[in-house]
Each structure stands twice: as C-alpha cells, then as structure tokens.
C-alpha atoms as a PDB file:
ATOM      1  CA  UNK A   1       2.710  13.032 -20.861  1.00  0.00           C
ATOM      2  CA  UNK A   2       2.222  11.773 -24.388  1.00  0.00           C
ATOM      3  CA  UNK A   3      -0.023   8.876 -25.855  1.00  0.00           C
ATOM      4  CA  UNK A   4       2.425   6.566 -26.936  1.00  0.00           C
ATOM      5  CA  UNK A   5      -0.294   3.647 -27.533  1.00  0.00           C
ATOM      6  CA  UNK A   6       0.086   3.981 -31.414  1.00  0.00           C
ATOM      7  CA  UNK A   7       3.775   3.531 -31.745  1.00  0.00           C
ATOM      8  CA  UNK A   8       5.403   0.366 -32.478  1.00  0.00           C
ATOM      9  CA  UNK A   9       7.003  -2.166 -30.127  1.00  0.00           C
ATOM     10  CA  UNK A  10      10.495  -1.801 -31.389  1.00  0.00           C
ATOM     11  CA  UNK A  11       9.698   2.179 -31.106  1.00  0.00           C
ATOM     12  CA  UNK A  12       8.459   1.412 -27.439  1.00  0.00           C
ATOM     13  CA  UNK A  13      11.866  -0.693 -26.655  1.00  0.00           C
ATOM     14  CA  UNK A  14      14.110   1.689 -28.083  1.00  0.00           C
ATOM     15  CA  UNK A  15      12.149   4.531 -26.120  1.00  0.00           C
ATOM     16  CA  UNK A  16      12.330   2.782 -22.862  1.00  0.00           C
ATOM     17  CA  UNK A  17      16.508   1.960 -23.635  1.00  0.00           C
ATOM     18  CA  UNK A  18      16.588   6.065 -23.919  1.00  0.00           C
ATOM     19  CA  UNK A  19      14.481   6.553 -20.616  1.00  0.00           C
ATOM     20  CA  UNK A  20      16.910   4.018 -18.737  1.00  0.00           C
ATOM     21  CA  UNK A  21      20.158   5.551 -19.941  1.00  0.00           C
ATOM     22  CA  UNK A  22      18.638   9.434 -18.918  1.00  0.00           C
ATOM     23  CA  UNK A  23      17.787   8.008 -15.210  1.00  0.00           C
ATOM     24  CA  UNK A  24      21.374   6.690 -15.021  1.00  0.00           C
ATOM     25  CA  UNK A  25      22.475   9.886 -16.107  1.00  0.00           C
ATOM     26  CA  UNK A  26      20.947  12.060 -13.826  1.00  0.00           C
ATOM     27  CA  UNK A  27      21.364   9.683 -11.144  1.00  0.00           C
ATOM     28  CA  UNK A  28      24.676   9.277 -11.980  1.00  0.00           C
ATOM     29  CA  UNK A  29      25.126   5.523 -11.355  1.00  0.00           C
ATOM     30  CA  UNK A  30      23.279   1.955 -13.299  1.00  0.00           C
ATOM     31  CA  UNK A  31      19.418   1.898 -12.878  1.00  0.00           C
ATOM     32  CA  UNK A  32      18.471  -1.957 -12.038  1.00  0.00           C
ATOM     33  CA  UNK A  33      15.342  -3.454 -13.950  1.00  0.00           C
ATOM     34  CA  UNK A  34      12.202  -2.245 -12.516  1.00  0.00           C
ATOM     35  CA  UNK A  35       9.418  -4.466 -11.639  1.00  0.00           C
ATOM     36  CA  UNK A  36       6.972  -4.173 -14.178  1.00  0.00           C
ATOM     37  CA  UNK A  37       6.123  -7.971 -15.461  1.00  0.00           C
ATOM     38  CA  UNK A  38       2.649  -7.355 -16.059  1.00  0.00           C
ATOM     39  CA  UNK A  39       2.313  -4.214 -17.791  1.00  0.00           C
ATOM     40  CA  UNK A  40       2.102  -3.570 -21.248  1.00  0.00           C
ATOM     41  CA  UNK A  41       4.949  -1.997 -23.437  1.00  0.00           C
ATOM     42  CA  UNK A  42       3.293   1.356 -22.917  1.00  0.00           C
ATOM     43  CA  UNK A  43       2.511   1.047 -19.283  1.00  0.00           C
ATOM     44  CA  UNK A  44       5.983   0.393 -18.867  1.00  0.00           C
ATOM     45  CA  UNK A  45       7.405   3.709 -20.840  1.00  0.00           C
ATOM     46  CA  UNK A  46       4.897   5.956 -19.103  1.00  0.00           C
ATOM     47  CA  UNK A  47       6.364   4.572 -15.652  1.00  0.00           C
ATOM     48  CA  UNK A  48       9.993   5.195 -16.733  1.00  0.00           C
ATOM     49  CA  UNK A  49       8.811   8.333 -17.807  1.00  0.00           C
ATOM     50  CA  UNK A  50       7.118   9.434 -14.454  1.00  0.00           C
ATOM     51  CA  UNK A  51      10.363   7.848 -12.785  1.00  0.00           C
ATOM     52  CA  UNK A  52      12.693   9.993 -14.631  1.00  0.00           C
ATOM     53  CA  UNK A  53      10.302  13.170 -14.444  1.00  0.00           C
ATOM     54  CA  UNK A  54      10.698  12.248 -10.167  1.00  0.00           C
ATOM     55  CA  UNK A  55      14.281  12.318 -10.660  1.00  0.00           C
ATOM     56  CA  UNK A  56      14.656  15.253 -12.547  1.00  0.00           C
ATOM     57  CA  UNK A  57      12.651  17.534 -10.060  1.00  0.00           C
ATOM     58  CA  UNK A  58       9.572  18.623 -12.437  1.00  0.00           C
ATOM     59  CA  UNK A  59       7.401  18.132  -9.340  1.00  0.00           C
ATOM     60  CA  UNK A  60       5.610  21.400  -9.421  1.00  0.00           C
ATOM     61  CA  UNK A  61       2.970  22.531  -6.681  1.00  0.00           C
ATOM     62  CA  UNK A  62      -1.040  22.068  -7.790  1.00  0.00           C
ATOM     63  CA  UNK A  63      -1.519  25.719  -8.154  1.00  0.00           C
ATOM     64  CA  UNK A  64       1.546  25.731 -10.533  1.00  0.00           C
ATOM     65  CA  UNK A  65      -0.249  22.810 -12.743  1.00  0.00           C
ATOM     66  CA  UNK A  66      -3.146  24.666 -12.912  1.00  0.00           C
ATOM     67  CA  UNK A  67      -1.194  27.487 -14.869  1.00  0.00           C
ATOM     68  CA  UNK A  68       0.610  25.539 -16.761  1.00  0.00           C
ATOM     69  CA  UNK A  69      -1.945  22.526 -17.721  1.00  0.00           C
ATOM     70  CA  UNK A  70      -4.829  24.319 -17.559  1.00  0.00           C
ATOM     71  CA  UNK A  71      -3.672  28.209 -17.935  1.00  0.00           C
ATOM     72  CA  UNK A  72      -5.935  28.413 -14.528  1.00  0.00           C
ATOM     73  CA  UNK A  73      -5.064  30.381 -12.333  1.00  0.00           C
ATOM     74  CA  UNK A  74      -6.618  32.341  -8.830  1.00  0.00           C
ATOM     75  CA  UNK A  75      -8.146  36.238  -9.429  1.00  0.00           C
ATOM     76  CA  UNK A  76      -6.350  38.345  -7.062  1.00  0.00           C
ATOM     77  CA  UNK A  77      -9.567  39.987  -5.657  1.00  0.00           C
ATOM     78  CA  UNK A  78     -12.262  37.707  -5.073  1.00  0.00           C
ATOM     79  CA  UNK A  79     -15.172  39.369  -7.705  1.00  0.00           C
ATOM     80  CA  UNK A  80     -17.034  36.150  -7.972  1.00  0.00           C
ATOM     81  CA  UNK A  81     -18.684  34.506  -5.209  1.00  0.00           C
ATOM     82  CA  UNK A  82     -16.931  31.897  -3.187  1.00  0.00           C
ATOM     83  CA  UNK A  83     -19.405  29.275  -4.514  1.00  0.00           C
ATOM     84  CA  UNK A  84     -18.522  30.019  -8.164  1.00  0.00           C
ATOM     85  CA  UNK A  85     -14.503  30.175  -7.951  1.00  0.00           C
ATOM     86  CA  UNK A  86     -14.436  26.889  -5.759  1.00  0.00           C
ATOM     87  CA  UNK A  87     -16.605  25.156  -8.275  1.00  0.00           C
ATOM     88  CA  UNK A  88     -14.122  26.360 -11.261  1.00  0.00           C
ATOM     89  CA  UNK A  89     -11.043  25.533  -9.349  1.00  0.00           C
ATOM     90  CA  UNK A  90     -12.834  22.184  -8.388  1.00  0.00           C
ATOM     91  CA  UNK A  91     -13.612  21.509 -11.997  1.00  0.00           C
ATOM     92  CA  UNK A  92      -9.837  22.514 -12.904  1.00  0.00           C
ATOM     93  CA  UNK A  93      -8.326  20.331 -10.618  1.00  0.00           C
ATOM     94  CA  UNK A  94     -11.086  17.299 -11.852  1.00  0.00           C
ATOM     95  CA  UNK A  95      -9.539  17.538 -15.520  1.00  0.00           C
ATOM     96  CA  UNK A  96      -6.178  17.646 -13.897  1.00  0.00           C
ATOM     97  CA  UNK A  97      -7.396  14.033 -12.187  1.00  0.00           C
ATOM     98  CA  UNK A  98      -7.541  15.203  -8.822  1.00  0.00           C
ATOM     99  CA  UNK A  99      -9.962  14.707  -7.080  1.00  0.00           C
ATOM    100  CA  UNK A 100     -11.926  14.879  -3.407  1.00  0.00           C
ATOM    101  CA  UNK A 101     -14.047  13.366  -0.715  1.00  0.00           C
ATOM    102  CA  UNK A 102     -15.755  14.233   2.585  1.00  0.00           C
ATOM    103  CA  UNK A 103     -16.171  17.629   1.744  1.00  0.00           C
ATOM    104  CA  UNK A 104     -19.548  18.289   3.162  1.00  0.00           C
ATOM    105  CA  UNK A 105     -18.376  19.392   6.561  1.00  0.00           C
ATOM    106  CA  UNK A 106     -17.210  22.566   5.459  1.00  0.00           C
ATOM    107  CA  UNK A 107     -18.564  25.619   3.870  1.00  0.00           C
ATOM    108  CA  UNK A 108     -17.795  26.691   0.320  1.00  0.00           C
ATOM    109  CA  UNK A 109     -15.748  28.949   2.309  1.00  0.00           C
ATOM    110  CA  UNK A 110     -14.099  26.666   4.255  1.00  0.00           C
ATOM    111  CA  UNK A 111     -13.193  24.101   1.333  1.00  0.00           C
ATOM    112  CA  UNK A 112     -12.116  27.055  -0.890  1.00  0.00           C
ATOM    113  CA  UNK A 113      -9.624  27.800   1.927  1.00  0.00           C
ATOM    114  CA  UNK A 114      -8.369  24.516   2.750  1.00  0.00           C
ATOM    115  CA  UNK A 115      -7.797  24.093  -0.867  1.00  0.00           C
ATOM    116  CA  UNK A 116      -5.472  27.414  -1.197  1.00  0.00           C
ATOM    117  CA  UNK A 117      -4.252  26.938   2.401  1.00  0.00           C
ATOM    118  CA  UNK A 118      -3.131  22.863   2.186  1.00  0.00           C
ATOM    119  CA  UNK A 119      -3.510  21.427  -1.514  1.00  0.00           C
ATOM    120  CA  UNK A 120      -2.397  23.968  -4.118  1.00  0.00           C
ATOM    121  CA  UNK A 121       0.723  24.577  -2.680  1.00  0.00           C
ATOM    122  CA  UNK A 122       1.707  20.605  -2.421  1.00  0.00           C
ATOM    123  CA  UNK A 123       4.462  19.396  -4.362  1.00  0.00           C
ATOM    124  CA  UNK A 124       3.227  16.526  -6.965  1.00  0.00           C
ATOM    125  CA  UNK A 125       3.525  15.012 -10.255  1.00  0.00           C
ATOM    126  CA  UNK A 126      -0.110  15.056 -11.956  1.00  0.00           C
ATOM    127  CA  UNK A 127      -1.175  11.291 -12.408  1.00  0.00           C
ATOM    128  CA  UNK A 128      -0.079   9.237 -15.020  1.00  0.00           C
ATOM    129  CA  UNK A 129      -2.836   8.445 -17.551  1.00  0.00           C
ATOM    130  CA  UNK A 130      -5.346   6.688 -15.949  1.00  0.00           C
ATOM    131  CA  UNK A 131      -4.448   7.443 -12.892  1.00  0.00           C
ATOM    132  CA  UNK A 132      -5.290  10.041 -10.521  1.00  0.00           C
ATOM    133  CA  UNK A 133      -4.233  11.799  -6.913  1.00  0.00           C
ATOM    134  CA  UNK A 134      -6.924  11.707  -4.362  1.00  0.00           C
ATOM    135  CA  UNK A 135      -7.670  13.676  -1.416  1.00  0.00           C
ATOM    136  CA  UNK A 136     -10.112  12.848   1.903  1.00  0.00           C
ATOM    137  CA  UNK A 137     -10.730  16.172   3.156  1.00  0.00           C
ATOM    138  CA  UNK A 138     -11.710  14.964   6.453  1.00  0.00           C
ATOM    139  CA  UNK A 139      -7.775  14.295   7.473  1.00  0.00           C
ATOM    140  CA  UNK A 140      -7.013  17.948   7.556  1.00  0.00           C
ATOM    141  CA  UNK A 141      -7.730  19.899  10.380  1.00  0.00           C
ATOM    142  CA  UNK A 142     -10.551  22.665  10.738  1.00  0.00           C
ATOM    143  CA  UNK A 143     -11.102  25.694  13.136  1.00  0.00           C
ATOM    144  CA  UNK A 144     -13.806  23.630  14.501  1.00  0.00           C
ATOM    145  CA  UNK A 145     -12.072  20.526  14.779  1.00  0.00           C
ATOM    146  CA  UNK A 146      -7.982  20.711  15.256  1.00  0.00           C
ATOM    147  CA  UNK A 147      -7.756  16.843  15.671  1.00  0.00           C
ATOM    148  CA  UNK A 148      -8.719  15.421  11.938  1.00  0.00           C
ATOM    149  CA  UNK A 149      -8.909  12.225  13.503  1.00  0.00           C
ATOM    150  CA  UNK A 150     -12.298  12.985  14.794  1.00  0.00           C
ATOM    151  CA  UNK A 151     -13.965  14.569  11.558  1.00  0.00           C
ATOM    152  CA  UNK A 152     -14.950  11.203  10.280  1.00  0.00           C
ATOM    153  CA  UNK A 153     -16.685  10.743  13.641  1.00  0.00           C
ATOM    154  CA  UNK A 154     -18.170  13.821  13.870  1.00  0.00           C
ATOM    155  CA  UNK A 155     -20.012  14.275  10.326  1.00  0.00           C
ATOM    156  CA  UNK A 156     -19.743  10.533   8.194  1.00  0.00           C
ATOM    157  CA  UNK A 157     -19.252   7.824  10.164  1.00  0.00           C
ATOM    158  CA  UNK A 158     -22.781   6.021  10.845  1.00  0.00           C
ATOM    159  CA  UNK A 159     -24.015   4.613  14.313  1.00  0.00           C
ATOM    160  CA  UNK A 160     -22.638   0.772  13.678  1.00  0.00           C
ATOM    161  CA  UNK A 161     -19.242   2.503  13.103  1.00  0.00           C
ATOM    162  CA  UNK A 162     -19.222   4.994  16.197  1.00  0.00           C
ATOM    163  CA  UNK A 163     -20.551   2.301  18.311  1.00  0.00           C
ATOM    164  CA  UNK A 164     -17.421   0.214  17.250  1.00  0.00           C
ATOM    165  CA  UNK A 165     -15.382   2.693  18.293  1.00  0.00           C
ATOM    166  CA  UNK A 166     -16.791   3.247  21.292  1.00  0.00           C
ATOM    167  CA  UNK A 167     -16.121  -0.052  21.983  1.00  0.00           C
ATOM    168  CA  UNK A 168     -12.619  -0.660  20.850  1.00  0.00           C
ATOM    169  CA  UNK A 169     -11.688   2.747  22.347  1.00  0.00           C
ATOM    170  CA  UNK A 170     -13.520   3.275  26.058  1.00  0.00           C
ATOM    171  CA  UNK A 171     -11.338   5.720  27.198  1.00  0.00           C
ATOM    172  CA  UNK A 172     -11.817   8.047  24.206  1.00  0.00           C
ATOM    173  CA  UNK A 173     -15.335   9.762  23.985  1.00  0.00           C
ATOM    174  CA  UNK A 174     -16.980  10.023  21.262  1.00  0.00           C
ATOM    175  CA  UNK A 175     -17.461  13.405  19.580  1.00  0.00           C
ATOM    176  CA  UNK A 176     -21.029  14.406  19.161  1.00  0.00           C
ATOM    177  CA  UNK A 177     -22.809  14.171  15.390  1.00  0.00           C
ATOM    178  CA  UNK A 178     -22.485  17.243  13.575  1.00  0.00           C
ATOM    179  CA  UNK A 179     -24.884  18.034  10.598  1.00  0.00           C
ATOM    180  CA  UNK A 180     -22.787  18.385   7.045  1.00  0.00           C
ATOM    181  CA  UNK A 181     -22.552  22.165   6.245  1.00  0.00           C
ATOM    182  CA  UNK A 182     -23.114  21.192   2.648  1.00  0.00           C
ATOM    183  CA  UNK A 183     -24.197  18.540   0.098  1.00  0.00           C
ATOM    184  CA  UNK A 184     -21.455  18.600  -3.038  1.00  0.00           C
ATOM    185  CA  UNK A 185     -19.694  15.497  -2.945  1.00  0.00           C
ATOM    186  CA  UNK A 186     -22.040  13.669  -4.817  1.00  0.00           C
ATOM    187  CA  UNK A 187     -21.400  16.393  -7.001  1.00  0.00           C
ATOM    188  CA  UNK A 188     -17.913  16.878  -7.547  1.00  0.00           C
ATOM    189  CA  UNK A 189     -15.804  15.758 -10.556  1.00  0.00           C
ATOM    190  CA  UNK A 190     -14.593  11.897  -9.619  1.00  0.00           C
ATOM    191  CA  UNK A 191     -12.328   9.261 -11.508  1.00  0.00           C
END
C-alpha cells in the first residue's frame, strides 16, 4: 500500500470515488457507504483499498509475502542452524507486521516447524499501515500436547489462574506445569 498522507483532500475524495466504482465493478452490483465516521480522509482510502484488494483475490499466503515484500524466501537445504533461519524468518515476518506470542514452549525446532507447517501457508492480506496480524502460538497444537486448549495451562498460566479453573471446571483436571523450552518472546520483533 501507498502513503497517501501528503495528497490533498479533493485528491483523497476523488481517489476514494475511483475505489467505490472498482468494488462495484468487480462485485458487479452498488457498494453501500461504509461505516467509517471517525476516520480520517486517508484512513478511509486505505480501507477501501484493503476492501477492494479482498475483493479482487490478492490474498496471497505468508510465505508468498515474504518473496514478494521482502524477496525472503526458505533455503532448500537447511545449511544454517535452526536457531539462525527461525530468527531471520522471525525478523522477516516482524517487518512484514506479523507478529507472535507464547512461543517459549517449543524448541527453535518446534517453532520453526509450526511456522512452515501452519502460518506461511495461510491465506492473508499483510496489515494495513499501522496495523498488524497477530499470532498466539499456544492455540496450535503440538506433538506433546494435541489439545491447544491446554498449552496455556500447561506452560503460562500462573497459580491464581489454574486455580480458577480448577474451580470453574471440576470435572476437567488440570494438566501438570511444564517448564518453557525457551526464553525468546521477550525477544521477538512486536508492534
């Protein structure tokens, strides 16, 4: 997406007149208003923009924004250690505003896995300036632990919390504390 912020109003209107009549040409039928009292003239052409980049299928997986945003892409054999090419496709993704959490209860392996295994290969649009996509790590499901539900249990959640749950939830035991495998996310790129 372009900065728009240094064009005029009237350039801004006429822009966001073009953007309407190219959604109601793809879509083939009259676009209502959208909801967008609030936002600024920019704001407002950067959401018809996103809109119309929805409609027009330029979704394109993670691994495929990394080639084209970044020119980023995965080496074939694995020269590097793990370590190294999960911190480079970490860093990659971070300029690409996405970003992660609860990480720590997997290796370097592990993450570097889940990341080629469940988020390269999702469909998205990259964030909107300003924004950015987000992922919790502990909702997807490890060797370990095939029920994600319980990862926040097992390795984050702190004794108040479990005890809560305990609580609310007597006919599900609690899984036993786990110790984190590692200690990046206080490390890793973040909005």
């Amino acid at each position: 997406m372009n900065s728009f912020s240094h064009d005029s109003p009237l350039d801004t209107l006429l822009a966001l007149g073009t953007l309407r009549a190219q959604a109601e040409k793809v879509l083939g039928q009259p676009v209502a208003r959208l909801p967008l009292s609030g936002l600024s003239l920019v704001e407002q052409r950067q959401v018809w923009e996103r809109a119309l980049a929805f409609e027009q299928g330029e979704e394109k997986t993670l691994r495929e924004h990394l080639s084209a945003e970044k020119g980023f892409t995965l080496p074939v054999e694995q020269k590097s250690p793990v370590g190294d090419l999960l911190w480079q496709l970490v860093q990659a993704l971070g300029e690409l505003r996405v970003f992660f959490d609860y990480t720590d209860h997997l290796t370097d392996e592990e993450f570097y896995e889940m990341l080629c295994r469940e988020i390269l290969p999702k469909r998205l649009l990259l964030p909107a300036p300003g924004g950015c996509c987000h992922f919790d790590m502990d909702e997807y499901p490890t060797k370990a632990q095939p029920d994600p539900s319980l990862l926040h249990l097992q390795y984050y959640a702190d004794e108040a919390f479990r005890q809560q749950v305990a609580e609310d939830f007597p006919e599900c035991p609690l899984p036993p504390v786990q110790p984190l495998k590692a200690n990046r996310d206080a490390f890793l790129p973040s909005p």
